[in-house]
PDB file of N, CA and C in Angstrom:
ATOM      1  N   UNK A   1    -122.010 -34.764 268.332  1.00  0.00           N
ATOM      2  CA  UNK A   1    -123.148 -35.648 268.384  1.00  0.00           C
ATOM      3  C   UNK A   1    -123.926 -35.532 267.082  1.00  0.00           C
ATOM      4  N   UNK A   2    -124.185 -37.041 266.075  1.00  0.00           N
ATOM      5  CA  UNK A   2    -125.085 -36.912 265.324  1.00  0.00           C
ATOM      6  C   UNK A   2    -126.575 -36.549 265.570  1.00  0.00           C
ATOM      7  N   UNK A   3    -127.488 -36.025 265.135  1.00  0.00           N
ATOM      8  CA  UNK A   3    -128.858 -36.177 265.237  1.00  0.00           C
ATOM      9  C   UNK A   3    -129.776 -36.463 264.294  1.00  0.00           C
ATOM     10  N   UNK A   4    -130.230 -37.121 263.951  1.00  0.00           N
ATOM     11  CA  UNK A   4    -131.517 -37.282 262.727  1.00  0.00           C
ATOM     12  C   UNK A   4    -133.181 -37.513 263.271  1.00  0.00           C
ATOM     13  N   UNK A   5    -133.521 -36.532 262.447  1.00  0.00           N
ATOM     14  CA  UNK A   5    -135.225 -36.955 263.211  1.00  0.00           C
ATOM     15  C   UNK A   5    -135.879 -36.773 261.532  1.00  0.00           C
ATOM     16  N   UNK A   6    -136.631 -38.020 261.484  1.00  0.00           N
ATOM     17  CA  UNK A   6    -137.187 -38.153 260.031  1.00  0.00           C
ATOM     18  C   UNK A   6    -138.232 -37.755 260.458  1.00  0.00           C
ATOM     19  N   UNK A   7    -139.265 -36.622 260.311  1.00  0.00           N
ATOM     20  CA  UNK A   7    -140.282 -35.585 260.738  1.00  0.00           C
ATOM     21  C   UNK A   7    -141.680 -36.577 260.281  1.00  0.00           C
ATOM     22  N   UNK A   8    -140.902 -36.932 258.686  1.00  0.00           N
ATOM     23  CA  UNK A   8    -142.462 -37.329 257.858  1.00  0.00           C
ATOM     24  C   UNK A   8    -142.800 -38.934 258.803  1.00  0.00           C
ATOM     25  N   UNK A   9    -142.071 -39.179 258.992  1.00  0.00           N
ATOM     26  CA  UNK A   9    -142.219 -40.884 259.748  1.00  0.00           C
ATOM     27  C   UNK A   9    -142.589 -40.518 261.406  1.00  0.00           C
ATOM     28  N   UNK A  10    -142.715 -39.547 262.026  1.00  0.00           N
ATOM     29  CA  UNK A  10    -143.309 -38.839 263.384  1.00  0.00           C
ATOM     30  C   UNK A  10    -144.305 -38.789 263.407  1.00  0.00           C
ATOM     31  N   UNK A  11    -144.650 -39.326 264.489  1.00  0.00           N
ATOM     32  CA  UNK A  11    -146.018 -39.545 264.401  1.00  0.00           C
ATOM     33  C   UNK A  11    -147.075 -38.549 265.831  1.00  0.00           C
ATOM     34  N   UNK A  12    -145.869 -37.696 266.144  1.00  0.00           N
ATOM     35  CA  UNK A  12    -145.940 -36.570 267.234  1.00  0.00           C
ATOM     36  C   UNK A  12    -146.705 -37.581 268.229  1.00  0.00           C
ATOM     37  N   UNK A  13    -146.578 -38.754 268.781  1.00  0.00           N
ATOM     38  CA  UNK A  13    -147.062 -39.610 269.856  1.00  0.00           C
ATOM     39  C   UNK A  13    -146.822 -38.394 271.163  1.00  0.00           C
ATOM     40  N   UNK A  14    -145.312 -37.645 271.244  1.00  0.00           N
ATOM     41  CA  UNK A  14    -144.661 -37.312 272.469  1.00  0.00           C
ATOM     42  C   UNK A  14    -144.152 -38.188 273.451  1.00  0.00           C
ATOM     43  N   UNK A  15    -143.403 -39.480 273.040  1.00  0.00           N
ATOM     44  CA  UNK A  15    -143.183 -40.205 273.688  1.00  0.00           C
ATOM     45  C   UNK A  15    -142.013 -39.974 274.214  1.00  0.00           C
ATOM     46  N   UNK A  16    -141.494 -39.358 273.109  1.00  0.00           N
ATOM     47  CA  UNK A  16    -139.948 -39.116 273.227  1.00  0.00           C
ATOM     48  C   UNK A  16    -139.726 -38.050 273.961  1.00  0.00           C
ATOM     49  N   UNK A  17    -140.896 -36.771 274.134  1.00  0.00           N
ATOM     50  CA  UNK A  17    -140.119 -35.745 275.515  1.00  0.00           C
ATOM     51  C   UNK A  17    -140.948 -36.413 276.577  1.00  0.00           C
ATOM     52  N   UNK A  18    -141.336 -36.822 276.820  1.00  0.00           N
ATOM     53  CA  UNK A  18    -141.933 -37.738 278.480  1.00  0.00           C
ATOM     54  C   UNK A  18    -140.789 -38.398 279.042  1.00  0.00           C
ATOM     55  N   UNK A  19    -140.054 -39.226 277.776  1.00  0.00           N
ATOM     56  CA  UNK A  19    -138.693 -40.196 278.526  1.00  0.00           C
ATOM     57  C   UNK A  19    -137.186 -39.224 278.785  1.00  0.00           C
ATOM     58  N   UNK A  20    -137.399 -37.827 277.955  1.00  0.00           N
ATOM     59  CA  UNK A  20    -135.913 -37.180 277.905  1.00  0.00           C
ATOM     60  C   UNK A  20    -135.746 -36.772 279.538  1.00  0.00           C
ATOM     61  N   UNK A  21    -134.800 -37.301 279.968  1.00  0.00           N
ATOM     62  CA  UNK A  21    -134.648 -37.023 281.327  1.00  0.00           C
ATOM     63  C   UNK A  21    -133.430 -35.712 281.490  1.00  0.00           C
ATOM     64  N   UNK A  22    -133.648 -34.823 280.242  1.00  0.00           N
ATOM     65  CA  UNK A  22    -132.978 -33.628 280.522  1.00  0.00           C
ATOM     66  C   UNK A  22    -133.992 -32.260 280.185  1.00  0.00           C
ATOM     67  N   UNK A  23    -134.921 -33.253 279.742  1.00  0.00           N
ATOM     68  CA  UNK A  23    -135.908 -32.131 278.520  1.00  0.00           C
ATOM     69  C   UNK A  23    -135.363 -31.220 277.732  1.00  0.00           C
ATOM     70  N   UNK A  24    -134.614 -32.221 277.033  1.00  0.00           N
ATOM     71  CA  UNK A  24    -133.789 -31.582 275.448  1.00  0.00           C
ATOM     72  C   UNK A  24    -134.948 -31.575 274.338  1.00  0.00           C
ATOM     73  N   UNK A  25    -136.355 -32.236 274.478  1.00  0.00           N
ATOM     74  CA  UNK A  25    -137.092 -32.462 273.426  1.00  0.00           C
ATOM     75  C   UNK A  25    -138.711 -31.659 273.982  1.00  0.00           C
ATOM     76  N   UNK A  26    -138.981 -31.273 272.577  1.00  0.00           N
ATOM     77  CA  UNK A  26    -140.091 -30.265 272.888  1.00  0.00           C
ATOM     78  C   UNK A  26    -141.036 -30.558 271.494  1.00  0.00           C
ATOM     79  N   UNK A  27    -142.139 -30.990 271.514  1.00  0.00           N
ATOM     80  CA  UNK A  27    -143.262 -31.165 270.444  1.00  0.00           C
ATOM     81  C   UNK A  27    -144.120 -29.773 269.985  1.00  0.00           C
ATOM     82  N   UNK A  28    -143.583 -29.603 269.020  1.00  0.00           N
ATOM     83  CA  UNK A  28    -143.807 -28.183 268.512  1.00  0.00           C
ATOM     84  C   UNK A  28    -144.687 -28.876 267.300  1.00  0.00           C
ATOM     85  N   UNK A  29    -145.793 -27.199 266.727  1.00  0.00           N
ATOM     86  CA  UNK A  29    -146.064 -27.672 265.395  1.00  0.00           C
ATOM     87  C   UNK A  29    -145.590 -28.257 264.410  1.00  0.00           C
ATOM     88  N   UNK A  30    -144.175 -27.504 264.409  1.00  0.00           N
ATOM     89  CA  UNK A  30    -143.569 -28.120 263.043  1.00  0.00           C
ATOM     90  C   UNK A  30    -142.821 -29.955 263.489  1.00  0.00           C
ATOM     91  N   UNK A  31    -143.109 -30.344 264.689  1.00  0.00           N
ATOM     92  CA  UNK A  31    -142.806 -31.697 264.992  1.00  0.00           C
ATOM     93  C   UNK A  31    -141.859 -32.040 266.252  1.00  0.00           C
ATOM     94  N   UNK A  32    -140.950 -32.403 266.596  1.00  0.00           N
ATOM     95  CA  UNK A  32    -140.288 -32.899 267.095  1.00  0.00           C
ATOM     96  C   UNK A  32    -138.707 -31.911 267.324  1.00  0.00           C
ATOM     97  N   UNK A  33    -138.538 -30.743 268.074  1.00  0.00           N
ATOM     98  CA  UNK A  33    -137.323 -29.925 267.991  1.00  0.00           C
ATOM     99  C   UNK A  33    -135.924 -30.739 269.290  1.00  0.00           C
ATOM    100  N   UNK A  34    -135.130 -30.474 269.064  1.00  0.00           N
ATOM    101  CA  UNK A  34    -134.032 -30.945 269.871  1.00  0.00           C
ATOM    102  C   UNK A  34    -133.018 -29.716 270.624  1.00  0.00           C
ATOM    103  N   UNK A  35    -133.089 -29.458 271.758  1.00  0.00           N
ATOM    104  CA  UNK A  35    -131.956 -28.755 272.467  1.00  0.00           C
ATOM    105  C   UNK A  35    -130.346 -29.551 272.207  1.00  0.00           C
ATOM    106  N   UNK A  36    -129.822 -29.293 271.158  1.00  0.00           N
ATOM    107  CA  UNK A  36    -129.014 -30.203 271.645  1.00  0.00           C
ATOM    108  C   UNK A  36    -127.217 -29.947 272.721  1.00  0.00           C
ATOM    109  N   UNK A  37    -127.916 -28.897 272.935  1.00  0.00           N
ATOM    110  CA  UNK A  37    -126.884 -28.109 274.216  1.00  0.00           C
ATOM    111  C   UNK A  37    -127.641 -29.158 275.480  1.00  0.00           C
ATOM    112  N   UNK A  38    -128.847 -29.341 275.497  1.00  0.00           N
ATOM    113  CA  UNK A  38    -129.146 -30.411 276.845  1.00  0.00           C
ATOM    114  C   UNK A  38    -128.831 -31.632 276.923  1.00  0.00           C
ATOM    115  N   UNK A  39    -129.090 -31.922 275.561  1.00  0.00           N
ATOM    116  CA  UNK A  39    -128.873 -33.770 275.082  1.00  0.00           C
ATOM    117  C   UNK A  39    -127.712 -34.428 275.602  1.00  0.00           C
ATOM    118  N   UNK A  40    -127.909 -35.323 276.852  1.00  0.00           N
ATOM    119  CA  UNK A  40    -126.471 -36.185 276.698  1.00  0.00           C
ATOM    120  C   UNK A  40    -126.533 -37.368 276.170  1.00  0.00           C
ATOM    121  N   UNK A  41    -127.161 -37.113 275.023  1.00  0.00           N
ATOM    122  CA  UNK A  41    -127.199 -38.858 273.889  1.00  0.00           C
ATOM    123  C   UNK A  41    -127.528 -40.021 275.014  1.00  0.00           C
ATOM    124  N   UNK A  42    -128.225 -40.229 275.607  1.00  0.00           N
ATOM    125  CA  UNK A  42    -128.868 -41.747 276.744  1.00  0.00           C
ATOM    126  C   UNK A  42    -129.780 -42.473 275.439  1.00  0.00           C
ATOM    127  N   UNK A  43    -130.047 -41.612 274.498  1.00  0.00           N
ATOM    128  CA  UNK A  43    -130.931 -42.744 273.388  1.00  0.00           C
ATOM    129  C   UNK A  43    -132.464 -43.153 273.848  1.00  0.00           C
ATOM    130  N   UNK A  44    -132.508 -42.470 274.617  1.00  0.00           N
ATOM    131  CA  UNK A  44    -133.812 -43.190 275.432  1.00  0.00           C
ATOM    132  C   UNK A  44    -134.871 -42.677 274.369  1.00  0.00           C
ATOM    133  N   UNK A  45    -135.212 -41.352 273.680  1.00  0.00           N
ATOM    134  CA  UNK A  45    -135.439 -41.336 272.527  1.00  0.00           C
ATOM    135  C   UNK A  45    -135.675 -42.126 271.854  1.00  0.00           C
ATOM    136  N   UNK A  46    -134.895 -42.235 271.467  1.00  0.00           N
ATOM    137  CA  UNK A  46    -134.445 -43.788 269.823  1.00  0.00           C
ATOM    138  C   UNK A  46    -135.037 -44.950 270.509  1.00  0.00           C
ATOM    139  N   UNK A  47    -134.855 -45.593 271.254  1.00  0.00           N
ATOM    140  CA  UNK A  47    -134.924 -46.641 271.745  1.00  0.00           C
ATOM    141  C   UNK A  47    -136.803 -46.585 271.977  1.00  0.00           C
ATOM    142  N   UNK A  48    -137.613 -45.517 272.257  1.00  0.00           N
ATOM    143  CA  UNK A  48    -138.916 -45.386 272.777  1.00  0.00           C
ATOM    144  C   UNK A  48    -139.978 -45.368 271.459  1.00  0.00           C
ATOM    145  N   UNK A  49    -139.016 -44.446 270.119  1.00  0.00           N
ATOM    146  CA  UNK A  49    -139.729 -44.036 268.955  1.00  0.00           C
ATOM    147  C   UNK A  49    -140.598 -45.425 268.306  1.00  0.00           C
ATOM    148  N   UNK A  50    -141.957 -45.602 268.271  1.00  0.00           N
ATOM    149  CA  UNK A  50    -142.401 -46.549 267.977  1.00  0.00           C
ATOM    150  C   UNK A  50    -142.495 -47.305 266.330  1.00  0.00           C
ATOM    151  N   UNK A  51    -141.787 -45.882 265.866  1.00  0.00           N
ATOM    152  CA  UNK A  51    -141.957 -45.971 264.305  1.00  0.00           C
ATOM    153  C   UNK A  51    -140.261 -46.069 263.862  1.00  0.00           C
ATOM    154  N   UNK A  52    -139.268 -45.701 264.597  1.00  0.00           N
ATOM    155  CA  UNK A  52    -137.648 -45.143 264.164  1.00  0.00           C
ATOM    156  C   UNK A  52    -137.587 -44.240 263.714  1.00  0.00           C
ATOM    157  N   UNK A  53    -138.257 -43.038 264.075  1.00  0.00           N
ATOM    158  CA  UNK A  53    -137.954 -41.657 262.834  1.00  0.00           C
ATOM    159  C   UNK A  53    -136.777 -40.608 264.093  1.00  0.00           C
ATOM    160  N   UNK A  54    -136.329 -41.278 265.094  1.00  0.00           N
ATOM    161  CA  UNK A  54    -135.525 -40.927 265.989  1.00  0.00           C
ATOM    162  C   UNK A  54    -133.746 -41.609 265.523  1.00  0.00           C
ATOM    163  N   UNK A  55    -132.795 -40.749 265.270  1.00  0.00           N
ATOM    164  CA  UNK A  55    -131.712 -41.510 265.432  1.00  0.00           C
ATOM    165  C   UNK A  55    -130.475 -40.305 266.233  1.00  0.00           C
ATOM    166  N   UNK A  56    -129.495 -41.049 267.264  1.00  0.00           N
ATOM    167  CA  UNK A  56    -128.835 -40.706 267.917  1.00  0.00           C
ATOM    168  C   UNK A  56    -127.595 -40.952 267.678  1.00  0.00           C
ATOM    169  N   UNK A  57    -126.549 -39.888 268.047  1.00  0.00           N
ATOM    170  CA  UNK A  57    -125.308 -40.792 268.142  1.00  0.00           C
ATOM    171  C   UNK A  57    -124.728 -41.469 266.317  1.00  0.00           C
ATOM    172  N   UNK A  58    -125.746 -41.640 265.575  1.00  0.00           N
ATOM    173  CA  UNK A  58    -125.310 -42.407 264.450  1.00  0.00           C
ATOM    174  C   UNK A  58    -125.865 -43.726 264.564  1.00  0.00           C
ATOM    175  N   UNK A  59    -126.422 -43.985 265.105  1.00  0.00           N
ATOM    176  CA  UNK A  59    -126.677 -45.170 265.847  1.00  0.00           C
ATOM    177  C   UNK A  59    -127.689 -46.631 265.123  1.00  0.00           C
ATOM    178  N   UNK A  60    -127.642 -45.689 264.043  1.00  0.00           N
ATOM    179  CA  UNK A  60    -128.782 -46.335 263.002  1.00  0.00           C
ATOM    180  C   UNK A  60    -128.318 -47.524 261.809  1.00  0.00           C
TER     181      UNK A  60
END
């Protein structure tokens, strides 16, 4: 699984661990961290990020 999270374009909303329906995502100081042993790529992430600093899968 690809992952990209562009940190500087995050805008730490937390939108993206509210929708992870595995809670692979956790809003830490340093921004936006990823489990990605939980992640089963659903994109719901990517698809929620209001800015795109979320990408999944390659998907970009």
């Amino acid at each position: 699984m690809t992952w990209e999270i562009e940190r500087k374009k995050c805008l730490r909303c937390g939108g993206c661990v509210a929708v992870c329906p595995v809670d692979a995502l956790v809003l830490t100081e340093n921004g936006i961290e990823i489990d990605e042993r939980r992640c089963i790529s659903c994109g719901n992430c990517e698809k929620l990020c209001p800015v795109g600093s979320i990408t999944v899968g390659g998907n970009r």
